[in-house]
C-alpha atoms as a PDB file:
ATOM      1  CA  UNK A   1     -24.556 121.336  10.270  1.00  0.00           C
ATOM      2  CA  UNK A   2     -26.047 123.522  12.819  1.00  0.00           C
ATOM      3  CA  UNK A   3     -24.450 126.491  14.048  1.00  0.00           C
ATOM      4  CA  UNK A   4     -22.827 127.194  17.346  1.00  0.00           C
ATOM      5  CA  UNK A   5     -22.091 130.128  19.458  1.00  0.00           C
ATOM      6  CA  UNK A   6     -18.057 130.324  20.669  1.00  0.00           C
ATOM      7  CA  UNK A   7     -16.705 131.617  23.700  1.00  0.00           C
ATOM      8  CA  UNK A   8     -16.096 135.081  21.771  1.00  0.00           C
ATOM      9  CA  UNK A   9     -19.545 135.902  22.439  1.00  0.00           C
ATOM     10  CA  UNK A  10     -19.962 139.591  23.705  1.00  0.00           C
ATOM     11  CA  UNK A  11     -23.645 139.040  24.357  1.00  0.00           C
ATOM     12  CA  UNK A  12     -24.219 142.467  21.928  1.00  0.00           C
ATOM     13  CA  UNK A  13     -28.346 140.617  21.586  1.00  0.00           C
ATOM     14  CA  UNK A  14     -28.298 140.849  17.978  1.00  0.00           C
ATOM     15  CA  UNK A  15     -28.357 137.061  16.624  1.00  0.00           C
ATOM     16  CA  UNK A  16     -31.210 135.936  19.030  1.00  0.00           C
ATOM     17  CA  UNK A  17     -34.221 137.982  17.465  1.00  0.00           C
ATOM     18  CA  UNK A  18     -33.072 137.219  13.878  1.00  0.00           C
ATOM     19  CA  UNK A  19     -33.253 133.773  14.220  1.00  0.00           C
ATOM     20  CA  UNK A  20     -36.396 132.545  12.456  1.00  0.00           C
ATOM     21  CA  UNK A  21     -36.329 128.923  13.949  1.00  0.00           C
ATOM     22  CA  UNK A  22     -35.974 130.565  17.943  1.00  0.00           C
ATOM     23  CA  UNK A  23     -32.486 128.296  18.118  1.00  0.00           C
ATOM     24  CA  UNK A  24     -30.796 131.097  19.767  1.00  0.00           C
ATOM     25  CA  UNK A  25     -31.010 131.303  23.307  1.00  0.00           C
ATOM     26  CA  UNK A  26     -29.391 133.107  26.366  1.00  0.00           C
ATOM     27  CA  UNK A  27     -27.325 130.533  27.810  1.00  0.00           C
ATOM     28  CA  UNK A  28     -25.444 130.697  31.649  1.00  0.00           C
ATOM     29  CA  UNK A  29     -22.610 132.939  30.188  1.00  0.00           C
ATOM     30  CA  UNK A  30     -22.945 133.542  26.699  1.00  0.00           C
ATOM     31  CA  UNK A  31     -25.951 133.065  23.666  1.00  0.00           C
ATOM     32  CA  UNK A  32     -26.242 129.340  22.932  1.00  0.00           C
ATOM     33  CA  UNK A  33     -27.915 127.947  19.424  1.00  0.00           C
ATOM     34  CA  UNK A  34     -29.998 124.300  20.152  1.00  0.00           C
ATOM     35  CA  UNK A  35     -28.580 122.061  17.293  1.00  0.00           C
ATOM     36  CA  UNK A  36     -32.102 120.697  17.279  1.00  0.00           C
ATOM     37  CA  UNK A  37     -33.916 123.359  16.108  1.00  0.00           C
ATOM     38  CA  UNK A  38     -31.162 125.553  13.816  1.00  0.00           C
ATOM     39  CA  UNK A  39     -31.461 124.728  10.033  1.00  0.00           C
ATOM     40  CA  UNK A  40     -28.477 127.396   9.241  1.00  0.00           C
ATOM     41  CA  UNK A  41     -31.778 129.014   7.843  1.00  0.00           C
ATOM     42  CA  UNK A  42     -32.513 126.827   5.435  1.00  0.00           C
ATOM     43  CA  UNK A  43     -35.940 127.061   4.041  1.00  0.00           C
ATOM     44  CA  UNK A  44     -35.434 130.458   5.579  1.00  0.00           C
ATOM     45  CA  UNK A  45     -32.656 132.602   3.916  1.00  0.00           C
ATOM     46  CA  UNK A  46     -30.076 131.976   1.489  1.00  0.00           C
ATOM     47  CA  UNK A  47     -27.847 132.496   4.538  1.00  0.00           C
ATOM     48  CA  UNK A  48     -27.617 132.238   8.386  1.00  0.00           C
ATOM     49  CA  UNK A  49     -28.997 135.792   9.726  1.00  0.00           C
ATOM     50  CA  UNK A  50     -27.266 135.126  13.110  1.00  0.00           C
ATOM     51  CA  UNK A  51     -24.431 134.704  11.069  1.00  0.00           C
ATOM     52  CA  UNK A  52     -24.482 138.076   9.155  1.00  0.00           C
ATOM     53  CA  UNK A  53     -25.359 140.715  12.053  1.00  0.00           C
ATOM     54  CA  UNK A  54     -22.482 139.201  14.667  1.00  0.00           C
ATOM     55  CA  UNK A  55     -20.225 141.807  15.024  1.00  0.00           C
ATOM     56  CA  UNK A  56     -17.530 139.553  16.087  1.00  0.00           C
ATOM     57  CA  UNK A  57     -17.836 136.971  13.828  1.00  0.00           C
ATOM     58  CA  UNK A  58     -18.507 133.814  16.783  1.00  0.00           C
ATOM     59  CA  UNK A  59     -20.852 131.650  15.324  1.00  0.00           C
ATOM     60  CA  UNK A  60     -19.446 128.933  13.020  1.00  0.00           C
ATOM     61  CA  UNK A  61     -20.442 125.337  12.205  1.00  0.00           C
ATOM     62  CA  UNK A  62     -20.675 123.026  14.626  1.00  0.00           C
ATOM     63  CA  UNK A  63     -18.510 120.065  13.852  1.00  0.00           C
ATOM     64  CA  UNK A  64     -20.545 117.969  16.455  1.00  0.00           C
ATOM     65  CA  UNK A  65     -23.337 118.262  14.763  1.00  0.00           C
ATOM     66  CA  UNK A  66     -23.120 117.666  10.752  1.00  0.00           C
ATOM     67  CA  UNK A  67     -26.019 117.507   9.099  1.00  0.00           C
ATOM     68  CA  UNK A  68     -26.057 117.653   5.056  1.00  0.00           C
ATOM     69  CA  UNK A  69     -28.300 120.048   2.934  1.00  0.00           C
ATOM     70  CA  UNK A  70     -30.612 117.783   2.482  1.00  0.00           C
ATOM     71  CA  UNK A  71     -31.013 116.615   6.631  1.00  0.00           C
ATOM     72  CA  UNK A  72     -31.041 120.501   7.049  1.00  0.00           C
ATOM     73  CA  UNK A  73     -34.226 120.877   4.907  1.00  0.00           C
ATOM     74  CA  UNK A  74     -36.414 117.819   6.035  1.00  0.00           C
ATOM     75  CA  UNK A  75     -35.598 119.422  10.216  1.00  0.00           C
ATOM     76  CA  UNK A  76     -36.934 122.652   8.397  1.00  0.00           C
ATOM     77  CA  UNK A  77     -40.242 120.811   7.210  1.00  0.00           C
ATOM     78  CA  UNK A  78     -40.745 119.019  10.428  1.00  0.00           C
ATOM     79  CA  UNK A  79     -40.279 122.145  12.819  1.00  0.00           C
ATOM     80  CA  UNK A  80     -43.059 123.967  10.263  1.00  0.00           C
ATOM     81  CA  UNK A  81     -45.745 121.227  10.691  1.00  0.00           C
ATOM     82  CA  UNK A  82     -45.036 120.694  13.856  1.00  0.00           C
ATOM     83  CA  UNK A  83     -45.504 123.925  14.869  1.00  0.00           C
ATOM     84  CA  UNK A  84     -47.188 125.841  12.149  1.00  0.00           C
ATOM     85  CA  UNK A  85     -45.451 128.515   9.987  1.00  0.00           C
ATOM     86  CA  UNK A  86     -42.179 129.751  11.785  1.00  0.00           C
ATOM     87  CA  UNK A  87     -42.406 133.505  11.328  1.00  0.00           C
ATOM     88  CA  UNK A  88     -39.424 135.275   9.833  1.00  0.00           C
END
């Protein structure tokens, strides 16, 4: 599943620079993740980084958009040839 960003969102700036796939983006009110682009860091880290710094713990799974292990590791592969090596 990809990861989503809830209204508790105290825009504190710390999940959008440790996201190595650039999902993370300053939406109208709050941070927003793109479903298209998050992996939950897979291929990444053994665990979502925007995930472990959020002081306020506002970034769960995102029912709306379930993807298994598996789907989660082929969008990994396509957003690295597609656009070279993602830095980290």
């Amino acid at each position: 599943m990809s990861l989503k960003i809830t209204d508790e969102c105290i825009n504190c700036d710390v999940c959008e620079p440790v996201c190595p796939n650039k999902a993370i983006f300053q939406g109208i009110e709050i941070y927003e993740i793109d479903p298209a682009l998050c992996t939950e860091c897979v291929g990444h880290f053994d665990q979502p980084q925007c995930q472990q710094v959020c002081p306020v713990d506002c970034i769960p799974l995102d029912p709306d958009h379930a993807e298994s292990d598996a789907q989660l590791r082929v969008k990994y592969q396509r957003l690295v040839n597609a656009d070279g090596p993602l830095k980290t």
